[in-house]
PDB file of N, CA and C in Angstrom:
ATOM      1  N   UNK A   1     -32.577  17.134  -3.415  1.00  0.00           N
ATOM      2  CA  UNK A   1     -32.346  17.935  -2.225  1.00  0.00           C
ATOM      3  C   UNK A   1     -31.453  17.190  -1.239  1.00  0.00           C
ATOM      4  N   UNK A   2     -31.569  15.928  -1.041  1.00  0.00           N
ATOM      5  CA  UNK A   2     -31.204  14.769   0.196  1.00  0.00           C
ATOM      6  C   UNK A   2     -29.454  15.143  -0.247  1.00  0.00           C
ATOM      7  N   UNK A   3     -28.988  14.788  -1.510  1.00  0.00           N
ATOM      8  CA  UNK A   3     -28.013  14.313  -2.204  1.00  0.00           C
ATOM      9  C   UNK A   3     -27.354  16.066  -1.839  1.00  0.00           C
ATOM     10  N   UNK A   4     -28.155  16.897  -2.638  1.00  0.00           N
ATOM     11  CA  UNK A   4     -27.385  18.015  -2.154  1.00  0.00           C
ATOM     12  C   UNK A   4     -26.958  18.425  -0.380  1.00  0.00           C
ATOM     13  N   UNK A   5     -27.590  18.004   0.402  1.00  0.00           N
ATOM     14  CA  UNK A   5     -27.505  18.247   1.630  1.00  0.00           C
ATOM     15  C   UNK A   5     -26.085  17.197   2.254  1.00  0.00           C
ATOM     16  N   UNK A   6     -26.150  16.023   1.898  1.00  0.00           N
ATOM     17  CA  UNK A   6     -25.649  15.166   1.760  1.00  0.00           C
ATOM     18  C   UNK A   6     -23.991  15.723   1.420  1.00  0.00           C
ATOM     19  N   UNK A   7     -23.962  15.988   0.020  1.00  0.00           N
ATOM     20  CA  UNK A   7     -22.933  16.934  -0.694  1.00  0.00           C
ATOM     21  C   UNK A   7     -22.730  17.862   0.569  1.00  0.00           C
ATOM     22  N   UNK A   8     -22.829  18.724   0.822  1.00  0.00           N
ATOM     23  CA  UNK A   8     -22.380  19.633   1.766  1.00  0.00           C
ATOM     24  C   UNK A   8     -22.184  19.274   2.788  1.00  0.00           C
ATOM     25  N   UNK A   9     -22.949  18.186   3.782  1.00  0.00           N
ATOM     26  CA  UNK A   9     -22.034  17.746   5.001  1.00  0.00           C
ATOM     27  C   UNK A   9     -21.274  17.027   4.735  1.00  0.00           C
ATOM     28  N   UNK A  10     -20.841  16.156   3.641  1.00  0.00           N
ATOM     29  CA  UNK A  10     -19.411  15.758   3.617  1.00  0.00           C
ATOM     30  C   UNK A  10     -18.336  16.959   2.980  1.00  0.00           C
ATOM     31  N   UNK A  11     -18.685  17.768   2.488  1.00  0.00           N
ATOM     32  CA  UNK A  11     -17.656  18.958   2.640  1.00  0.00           C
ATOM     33  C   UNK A  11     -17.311  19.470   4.001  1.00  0.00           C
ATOM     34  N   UNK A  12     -18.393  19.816   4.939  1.00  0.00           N
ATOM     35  CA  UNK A  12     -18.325  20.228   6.508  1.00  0.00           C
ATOM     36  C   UNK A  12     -17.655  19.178   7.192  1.00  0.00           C
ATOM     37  N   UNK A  13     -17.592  18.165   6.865  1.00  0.00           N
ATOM     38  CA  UNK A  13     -17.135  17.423   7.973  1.00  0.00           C
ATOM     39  C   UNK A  13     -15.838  17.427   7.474  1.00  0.00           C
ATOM     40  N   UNK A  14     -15.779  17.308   6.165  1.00  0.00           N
ATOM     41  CA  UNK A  14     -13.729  17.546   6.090  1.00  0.00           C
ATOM     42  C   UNK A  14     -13.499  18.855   6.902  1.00  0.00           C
ATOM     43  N   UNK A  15     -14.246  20.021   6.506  1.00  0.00           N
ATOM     44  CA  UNK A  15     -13.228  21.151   7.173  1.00  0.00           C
ATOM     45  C   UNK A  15     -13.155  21.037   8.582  1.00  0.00           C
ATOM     46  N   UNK A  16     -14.464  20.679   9.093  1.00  0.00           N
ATOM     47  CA  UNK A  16     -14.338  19.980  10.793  1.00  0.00           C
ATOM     48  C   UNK A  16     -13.129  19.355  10.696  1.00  0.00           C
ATOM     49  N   UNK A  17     -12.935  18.126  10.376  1.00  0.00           N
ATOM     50  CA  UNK A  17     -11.815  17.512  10.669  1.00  0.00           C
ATOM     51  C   UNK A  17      -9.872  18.323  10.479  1.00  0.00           C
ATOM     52  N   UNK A  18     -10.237  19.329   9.727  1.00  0.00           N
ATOM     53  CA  UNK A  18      -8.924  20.217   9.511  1.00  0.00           C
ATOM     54  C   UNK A  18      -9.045  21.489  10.076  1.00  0.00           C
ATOM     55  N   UNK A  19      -9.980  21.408  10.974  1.00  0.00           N
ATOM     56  CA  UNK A  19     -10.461  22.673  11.589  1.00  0.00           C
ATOM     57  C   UNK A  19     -10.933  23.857  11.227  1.00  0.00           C
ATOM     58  N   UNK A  20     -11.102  23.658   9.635  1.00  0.00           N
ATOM     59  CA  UNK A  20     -11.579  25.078   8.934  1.00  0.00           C
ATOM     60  C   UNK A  20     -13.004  25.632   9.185  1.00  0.00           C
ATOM     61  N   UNK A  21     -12.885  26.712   9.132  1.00  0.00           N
ATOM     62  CA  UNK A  21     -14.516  27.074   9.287  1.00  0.00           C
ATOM     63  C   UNK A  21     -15.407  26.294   7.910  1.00  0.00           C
ATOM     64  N   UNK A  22     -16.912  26.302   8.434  1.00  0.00           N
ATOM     65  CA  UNK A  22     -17.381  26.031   7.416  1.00  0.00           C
ATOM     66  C   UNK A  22     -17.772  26.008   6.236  1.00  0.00           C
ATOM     67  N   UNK A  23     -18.188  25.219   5.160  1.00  0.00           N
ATOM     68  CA  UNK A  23     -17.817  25.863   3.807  1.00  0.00           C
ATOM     69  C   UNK A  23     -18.929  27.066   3.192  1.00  0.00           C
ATOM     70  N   UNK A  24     -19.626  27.480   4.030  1.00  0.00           N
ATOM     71  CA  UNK A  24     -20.381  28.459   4.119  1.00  0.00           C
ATOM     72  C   UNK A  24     -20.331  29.881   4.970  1.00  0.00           C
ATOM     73  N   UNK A  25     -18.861  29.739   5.194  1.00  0.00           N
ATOM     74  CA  UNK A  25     -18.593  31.295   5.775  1.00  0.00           C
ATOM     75  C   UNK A  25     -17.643  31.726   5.207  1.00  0.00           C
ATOM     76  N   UNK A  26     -17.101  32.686   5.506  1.00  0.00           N
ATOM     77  CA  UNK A  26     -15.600  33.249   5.376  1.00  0.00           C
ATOM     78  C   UNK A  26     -14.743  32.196   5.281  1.00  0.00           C
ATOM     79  N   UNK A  27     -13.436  31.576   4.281  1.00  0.00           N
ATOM     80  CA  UNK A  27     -12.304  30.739   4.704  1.00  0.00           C
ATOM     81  C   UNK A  27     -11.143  31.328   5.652  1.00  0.00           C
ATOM     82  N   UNK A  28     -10.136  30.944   5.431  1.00  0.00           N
ATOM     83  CA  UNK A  28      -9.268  31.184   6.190  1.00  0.00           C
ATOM     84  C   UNK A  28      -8.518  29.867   7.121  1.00  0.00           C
ATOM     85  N   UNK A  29      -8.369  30.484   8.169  1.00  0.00           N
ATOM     86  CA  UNK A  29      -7.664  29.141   8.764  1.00  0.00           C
ATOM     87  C   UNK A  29      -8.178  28.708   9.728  1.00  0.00           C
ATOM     88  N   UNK A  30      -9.116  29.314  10.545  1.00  0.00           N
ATOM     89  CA  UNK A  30     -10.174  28.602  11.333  1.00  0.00           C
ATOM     90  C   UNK A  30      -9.216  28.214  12.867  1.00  0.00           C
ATOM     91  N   UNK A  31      -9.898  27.291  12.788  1.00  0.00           N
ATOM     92  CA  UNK A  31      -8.525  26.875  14.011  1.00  0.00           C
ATOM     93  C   UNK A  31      -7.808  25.765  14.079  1.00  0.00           C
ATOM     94  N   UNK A  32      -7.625  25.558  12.687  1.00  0.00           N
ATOM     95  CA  UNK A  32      -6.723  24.871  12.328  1.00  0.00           C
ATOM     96  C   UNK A  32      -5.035  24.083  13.100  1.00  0.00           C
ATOM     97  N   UNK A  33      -4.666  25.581  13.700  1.00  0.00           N
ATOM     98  CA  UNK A  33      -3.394  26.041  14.331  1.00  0.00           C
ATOM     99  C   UNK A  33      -3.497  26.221  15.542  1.00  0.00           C
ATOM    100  N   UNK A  34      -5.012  26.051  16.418  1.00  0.00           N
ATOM    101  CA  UNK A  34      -5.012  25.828  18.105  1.00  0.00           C
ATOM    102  C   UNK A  34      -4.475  24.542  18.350  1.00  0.00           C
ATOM    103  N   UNK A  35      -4.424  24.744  19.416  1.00  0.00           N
ATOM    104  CA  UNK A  35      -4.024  23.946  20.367  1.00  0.00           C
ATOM    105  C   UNK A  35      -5.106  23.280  20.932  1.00  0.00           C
ATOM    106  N   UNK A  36      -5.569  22.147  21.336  1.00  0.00           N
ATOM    107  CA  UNK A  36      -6.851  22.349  22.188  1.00  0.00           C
ATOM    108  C   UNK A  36      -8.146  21.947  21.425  1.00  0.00           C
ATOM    109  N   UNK A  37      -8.084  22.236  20.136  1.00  0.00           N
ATOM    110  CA  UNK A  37      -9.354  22.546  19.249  1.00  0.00           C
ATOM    111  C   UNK A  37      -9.821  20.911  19.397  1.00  0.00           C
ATOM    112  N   UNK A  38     -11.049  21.615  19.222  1.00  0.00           N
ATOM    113  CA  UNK A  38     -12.420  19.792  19.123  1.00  0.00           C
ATOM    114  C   UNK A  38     -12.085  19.011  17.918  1.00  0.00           C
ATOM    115  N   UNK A  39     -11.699  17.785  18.287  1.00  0.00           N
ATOM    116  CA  UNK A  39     -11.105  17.244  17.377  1.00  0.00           C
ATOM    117  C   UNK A  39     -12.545  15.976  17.215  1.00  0.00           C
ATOM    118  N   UNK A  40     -12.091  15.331  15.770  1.00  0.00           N
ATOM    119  CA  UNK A  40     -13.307  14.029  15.871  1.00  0.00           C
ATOM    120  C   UNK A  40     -13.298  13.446  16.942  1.00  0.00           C
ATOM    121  N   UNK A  41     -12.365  12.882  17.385  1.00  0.00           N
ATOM    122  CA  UNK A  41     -12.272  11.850  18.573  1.00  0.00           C
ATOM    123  C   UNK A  41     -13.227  12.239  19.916  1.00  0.00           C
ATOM    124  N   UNK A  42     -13.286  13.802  20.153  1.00  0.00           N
ATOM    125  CA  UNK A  42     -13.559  14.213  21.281  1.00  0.00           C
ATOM    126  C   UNK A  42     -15.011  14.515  21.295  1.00  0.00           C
ATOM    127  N   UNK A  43     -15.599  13.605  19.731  1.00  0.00           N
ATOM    128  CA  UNK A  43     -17.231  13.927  19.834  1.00  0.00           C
ATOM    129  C   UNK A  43     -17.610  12.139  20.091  1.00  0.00           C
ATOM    130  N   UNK A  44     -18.424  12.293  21.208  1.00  0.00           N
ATOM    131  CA  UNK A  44     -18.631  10.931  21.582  1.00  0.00           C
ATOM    132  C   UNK A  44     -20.332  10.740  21.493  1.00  0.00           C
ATOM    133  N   UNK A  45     -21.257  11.659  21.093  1.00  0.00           N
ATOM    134  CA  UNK A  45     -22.373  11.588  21.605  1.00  0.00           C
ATOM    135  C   UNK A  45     -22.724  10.713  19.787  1.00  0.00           C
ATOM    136  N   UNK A  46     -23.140  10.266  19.856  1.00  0.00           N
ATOM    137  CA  UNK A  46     -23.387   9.240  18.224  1.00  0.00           C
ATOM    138  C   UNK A  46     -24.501  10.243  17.389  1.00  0.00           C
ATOM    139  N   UNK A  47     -25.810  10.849  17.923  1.00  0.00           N
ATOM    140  CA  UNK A  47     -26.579  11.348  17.163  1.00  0.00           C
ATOM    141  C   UNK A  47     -25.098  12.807  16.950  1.00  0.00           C
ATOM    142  N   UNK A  48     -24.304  13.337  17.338  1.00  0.00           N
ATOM    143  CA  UNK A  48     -23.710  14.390  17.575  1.00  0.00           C
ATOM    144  C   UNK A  48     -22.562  14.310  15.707  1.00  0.00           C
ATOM    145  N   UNK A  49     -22.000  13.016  16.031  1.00  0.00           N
ATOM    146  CA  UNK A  49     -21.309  12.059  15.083  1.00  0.00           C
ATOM    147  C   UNK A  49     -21.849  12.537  13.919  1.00  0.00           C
ATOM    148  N   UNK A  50     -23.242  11.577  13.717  1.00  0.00           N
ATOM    149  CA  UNK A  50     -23.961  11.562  12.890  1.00  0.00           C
ATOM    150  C   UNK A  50     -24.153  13.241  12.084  1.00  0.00           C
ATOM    151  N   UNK A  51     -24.475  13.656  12.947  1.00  0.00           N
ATOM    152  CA  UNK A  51     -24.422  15.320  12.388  1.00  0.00           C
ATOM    153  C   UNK A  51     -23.813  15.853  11.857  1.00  0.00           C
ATOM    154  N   UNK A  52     -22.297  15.834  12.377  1.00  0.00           N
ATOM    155  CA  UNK A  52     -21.068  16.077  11.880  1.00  0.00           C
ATOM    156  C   UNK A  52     -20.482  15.268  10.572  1.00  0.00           C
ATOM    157  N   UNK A  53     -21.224  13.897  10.578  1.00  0.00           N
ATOM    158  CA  UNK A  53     -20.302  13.103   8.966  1.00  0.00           C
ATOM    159  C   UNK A  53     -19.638  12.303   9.135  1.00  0.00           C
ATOM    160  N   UNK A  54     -19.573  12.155  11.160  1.00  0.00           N
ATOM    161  CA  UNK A  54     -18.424  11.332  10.983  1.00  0.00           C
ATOM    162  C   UNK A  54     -18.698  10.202  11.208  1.00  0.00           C
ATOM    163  N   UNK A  55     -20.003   9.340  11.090  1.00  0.00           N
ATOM    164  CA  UNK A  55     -20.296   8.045  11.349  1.00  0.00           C
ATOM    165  C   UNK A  55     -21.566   8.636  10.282  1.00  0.00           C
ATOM    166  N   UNK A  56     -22.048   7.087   9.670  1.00  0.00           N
ATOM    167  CA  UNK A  56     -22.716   6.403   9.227  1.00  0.00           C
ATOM    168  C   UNK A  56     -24.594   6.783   9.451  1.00  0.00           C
ATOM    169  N   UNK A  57     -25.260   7.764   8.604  1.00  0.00           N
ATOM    170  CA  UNK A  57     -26.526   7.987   9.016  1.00  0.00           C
ATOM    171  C   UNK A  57     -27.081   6.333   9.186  1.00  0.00           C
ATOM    172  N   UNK A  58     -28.021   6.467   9.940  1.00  0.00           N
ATOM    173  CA  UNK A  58     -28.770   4.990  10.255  1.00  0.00           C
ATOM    174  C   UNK A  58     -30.294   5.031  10.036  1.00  0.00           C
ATOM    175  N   UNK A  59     -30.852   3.401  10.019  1.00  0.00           N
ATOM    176  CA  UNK A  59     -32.269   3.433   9.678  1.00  0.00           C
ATOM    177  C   UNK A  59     -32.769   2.835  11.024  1.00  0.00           C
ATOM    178  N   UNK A  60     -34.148   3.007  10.888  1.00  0.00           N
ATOM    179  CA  UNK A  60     -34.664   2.408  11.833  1.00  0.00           C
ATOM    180  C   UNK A  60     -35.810   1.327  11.358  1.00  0.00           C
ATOM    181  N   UNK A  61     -36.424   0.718  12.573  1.00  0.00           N
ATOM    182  CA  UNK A  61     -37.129  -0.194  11.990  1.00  0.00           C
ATOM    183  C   UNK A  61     -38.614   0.326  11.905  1.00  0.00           C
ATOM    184  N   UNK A  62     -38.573   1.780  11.594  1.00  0.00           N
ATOM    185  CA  UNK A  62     -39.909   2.415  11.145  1.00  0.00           C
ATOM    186  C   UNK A  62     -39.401   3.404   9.684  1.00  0.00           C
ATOM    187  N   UNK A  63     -37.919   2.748   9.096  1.00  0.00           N
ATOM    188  CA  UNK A  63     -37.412   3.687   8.018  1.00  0.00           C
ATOM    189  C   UNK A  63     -38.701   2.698   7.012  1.00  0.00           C
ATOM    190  N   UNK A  64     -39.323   3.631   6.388  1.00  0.00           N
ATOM    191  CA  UNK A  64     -39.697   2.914   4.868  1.00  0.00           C
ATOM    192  C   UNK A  64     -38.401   2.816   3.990  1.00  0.00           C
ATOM    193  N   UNK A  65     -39.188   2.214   2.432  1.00  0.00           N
ATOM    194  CA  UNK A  65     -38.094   1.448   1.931  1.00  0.00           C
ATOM    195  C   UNK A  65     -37.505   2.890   0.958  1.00  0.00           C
ATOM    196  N   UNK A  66     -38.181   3.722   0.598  1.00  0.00           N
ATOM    197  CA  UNK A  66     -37.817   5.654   0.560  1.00  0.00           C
ATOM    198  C   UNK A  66     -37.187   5.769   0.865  1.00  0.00           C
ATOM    199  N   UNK A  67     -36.972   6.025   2.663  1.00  0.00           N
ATOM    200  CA  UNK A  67     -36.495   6.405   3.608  1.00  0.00           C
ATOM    201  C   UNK A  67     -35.074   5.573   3.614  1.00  0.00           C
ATOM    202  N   UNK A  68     -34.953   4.127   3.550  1.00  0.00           N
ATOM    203  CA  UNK A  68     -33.865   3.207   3.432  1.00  0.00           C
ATOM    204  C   UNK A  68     -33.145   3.835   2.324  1.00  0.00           C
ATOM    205  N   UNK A  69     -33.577   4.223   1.018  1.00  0.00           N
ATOM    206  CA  UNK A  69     -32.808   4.228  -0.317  1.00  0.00           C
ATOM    207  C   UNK A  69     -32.593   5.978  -0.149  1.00  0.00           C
ATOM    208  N   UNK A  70     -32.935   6.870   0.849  1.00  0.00           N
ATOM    209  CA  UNK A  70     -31.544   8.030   0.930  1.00  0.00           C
ATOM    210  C   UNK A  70     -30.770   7.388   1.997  1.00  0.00           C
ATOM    211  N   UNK A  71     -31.170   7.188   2.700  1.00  0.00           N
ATOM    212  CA  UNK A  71     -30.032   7.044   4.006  1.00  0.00           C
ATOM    213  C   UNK A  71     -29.015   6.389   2.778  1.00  0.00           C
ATOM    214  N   UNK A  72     -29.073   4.779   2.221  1.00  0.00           N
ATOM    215  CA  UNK A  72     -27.659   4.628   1.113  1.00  0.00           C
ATOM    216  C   UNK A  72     -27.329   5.268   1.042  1.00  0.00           C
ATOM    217  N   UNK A  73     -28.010   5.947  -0.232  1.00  0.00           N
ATOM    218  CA  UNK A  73     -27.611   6.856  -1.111  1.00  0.00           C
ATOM    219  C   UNK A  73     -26.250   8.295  -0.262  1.00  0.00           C
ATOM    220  N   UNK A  74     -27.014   9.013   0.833  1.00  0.00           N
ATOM    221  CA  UNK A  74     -26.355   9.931   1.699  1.00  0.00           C
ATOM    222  C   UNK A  74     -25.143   8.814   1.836  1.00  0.00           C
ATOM    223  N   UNK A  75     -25.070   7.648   2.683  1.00  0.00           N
ATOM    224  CA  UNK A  75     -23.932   7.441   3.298  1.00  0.00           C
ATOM    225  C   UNK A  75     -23.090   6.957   2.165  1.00  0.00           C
ATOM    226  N   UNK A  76     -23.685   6.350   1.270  1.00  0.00           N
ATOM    227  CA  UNK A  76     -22.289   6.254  -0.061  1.00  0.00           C
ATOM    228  C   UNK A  76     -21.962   7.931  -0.560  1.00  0.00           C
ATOM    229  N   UNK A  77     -22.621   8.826  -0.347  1.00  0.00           N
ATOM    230  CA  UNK A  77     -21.940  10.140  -0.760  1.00  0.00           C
ATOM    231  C   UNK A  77     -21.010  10.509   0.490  1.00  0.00           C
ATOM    232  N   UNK A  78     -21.429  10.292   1.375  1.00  0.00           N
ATOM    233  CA  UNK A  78     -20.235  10.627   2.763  1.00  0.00           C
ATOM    234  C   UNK A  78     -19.102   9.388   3.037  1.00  0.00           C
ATOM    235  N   UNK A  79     -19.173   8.826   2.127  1.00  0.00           N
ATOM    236  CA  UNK A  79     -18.524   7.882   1.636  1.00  0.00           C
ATOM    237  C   UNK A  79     -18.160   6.231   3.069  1.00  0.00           C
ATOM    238  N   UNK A  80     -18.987   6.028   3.390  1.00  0.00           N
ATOM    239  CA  UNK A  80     -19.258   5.271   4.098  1.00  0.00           C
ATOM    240  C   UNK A  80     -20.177   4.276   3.318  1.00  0.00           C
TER     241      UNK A  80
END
């Protein structure tokens, strides 16, 4: 399940980054071609990041060692 979820936000976060809608709606061109549009740079909040794909899920020091071996696993699939 982790791996599949995993799988799909690194698909979302590419089309984020090219502005496409997500890979679960309609394609097309999204907003690709604004002007203006939310770009990575302009997400600064880190849990926000994290959501999106574009940084590194993290552990904490209450992750078990489970819990340690998806977080890897996810961030070598989001390729981090």
């Amino acid at each position: 399940m982790l791996c599949n979820s995993a799988k799909y936000l690194k698909k979302q976060s590419n089309h984020y980054k090219h502005g496409l809608p997500a890979p679960d709606f309609p394609q097309g061109k999204g907003e690709s071609e604004n002007k203006g549009r939310s770009l990575p740079s302009d997400v600064l909040d880190p849990i926000a990041r994290r959501m999106l794909g574009l940084d590194p899920l993290i552990n904490t020091s209450e992750s078990s060692p489970g819990e340690l071996a998806l977080i890897q696993e996810a961030n070598k699939i989001l390729g981090f």
